[in-house]
C-alpha atoms as a PDB file:
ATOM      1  CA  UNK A   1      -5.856 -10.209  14.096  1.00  0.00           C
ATOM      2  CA  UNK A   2      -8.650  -9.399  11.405  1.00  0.00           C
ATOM      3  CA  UNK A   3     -11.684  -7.143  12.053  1.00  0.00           C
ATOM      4  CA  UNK A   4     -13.766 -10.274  12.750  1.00  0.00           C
ATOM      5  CA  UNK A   5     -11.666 -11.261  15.858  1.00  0.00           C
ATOM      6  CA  UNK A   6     -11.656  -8.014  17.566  1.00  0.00           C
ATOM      7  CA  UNK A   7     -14.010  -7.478  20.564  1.00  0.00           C
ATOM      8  CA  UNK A   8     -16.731  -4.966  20.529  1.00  0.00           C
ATOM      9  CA  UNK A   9     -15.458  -1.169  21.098  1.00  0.00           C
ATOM     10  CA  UNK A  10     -11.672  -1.821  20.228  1.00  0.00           C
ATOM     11  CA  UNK A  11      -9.893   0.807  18.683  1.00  0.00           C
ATOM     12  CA  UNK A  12      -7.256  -0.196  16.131  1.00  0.00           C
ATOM     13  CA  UNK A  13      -5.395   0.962  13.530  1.00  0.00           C
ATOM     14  CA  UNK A  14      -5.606  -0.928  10.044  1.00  0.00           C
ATOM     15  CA  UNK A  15      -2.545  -3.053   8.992  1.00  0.00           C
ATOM     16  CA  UNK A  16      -3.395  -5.117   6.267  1.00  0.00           C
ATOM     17  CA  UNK A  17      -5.753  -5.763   3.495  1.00  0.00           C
ATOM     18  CA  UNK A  18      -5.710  -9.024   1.534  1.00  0.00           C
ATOM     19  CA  UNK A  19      -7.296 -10.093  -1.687  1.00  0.00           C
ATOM     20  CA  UNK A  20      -7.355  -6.602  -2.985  1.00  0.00           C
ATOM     21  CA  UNK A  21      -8.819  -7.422  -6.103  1.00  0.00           C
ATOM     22  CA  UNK A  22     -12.220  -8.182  -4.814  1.00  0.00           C
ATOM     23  CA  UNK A  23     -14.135  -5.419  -6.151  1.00  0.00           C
ATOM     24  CA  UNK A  24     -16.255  -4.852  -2.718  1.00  0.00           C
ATOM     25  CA  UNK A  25     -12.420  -4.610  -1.009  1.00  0.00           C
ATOM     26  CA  UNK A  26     -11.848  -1.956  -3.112  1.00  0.00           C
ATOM     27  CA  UNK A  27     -14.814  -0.300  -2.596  1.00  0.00           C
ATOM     28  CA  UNK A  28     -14.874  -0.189   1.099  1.00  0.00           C
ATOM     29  CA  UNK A  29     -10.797   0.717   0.306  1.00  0.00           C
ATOM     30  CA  UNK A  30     -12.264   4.319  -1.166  1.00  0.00           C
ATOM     31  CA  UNK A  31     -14.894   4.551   1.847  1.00  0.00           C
ATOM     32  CA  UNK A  32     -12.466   5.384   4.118  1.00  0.00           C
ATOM     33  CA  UNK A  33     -11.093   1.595   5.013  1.00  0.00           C
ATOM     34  CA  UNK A  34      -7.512   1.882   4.147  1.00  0.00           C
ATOM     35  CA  UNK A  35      -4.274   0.942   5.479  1.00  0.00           C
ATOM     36  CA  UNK A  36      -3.171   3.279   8.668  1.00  0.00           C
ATOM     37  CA  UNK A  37      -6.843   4.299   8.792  1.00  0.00           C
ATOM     38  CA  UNK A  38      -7.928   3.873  12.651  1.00  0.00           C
ATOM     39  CA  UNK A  39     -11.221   2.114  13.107  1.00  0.00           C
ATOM     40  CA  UNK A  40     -13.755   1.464  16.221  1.00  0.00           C
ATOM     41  CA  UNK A  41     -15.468  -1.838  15.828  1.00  0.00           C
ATOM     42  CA  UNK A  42     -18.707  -0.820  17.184  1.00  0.00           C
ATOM     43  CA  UNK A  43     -20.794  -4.043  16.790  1.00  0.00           C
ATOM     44  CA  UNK A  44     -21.326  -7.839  15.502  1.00  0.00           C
ATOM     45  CA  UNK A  45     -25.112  -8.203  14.543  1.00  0.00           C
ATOM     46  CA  UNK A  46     -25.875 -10.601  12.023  1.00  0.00           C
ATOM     47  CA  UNK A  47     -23.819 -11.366   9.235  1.00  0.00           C
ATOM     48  CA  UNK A  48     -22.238  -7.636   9.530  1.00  0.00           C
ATOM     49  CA  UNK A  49     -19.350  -5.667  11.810  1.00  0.00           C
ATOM     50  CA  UNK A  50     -20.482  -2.255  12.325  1.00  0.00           C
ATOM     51  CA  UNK A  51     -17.191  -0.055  12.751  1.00  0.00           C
ATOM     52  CA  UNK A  52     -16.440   3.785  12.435  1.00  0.00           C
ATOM     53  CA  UNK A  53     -13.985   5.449  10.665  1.00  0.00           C
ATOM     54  CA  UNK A  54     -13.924   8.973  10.076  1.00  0.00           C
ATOM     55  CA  UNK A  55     -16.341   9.579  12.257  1.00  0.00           C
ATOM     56  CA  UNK A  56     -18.688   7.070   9.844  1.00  0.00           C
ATOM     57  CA  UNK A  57     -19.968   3.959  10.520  1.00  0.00           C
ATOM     58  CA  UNK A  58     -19.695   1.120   8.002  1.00  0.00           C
ATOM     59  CA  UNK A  59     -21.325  -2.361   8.252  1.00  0.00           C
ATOM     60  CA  UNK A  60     -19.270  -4.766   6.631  1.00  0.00           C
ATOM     61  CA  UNK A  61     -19.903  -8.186   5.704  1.00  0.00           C
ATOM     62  CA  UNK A  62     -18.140 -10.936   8.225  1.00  0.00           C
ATOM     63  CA  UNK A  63     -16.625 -12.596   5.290  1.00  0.00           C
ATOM     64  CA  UNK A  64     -15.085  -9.104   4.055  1.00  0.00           C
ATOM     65  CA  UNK A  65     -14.018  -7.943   7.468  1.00  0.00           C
ATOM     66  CA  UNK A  66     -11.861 -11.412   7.660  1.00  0.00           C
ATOM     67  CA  UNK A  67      -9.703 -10.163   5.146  1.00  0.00           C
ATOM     68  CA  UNK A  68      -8.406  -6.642   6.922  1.00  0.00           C
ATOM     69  CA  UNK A  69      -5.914  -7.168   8.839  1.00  0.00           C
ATOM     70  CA  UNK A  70      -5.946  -4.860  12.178  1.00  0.00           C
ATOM     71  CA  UNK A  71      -3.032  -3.919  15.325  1.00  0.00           C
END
C-alpha cells in the first residue's frame, strides 16, 4: 500500500519509493523519507498527508505520497 491508502495514525515502515528521479522525491528522500525509515501518517487535509518521521512532521503532496510504497 502507498502513503495515500493508509488510515490516519498508522505506523509503518517505508518499503518502496518509485519514480526516484522526480526532483521533489528526492528531496523529501534527504528529509528523512527513505527506505526502512518508519513513518506515522498523522493526517489527510487538503491536497497534503501530514506524517512524522524522526520525530518531524512532513506534509506531503497526495500525488507524491502515491509513489512511496509503505508495510
Amino acid at each position: 500500500m502507498n502513503i495515500l491508502e493508509a488510515p490516519e495514525n498508522k505506523e509503518a515502515v517505508i518499503v518502496e519509493i518509485k519514480k526516484s528521479d522526480n526532483p521533489f522525491l528526492r528531496k523529501i528522500e534527504a528529509m528523512g523519507l527513505k527506505r526502512g525509515e518508519k513513518i506515522k501518517v498523522l493526517s489527510k487535509v487538503g491536497r497534503n498527508i501530514v506524517v512524522q518521521v524522526e520525530g518531524r512532521k512532513l506534509a506531503i503532496d497526495k500525488e507524491l505520497a502515491k509513489e512511496i510504497e509503505i508495510e
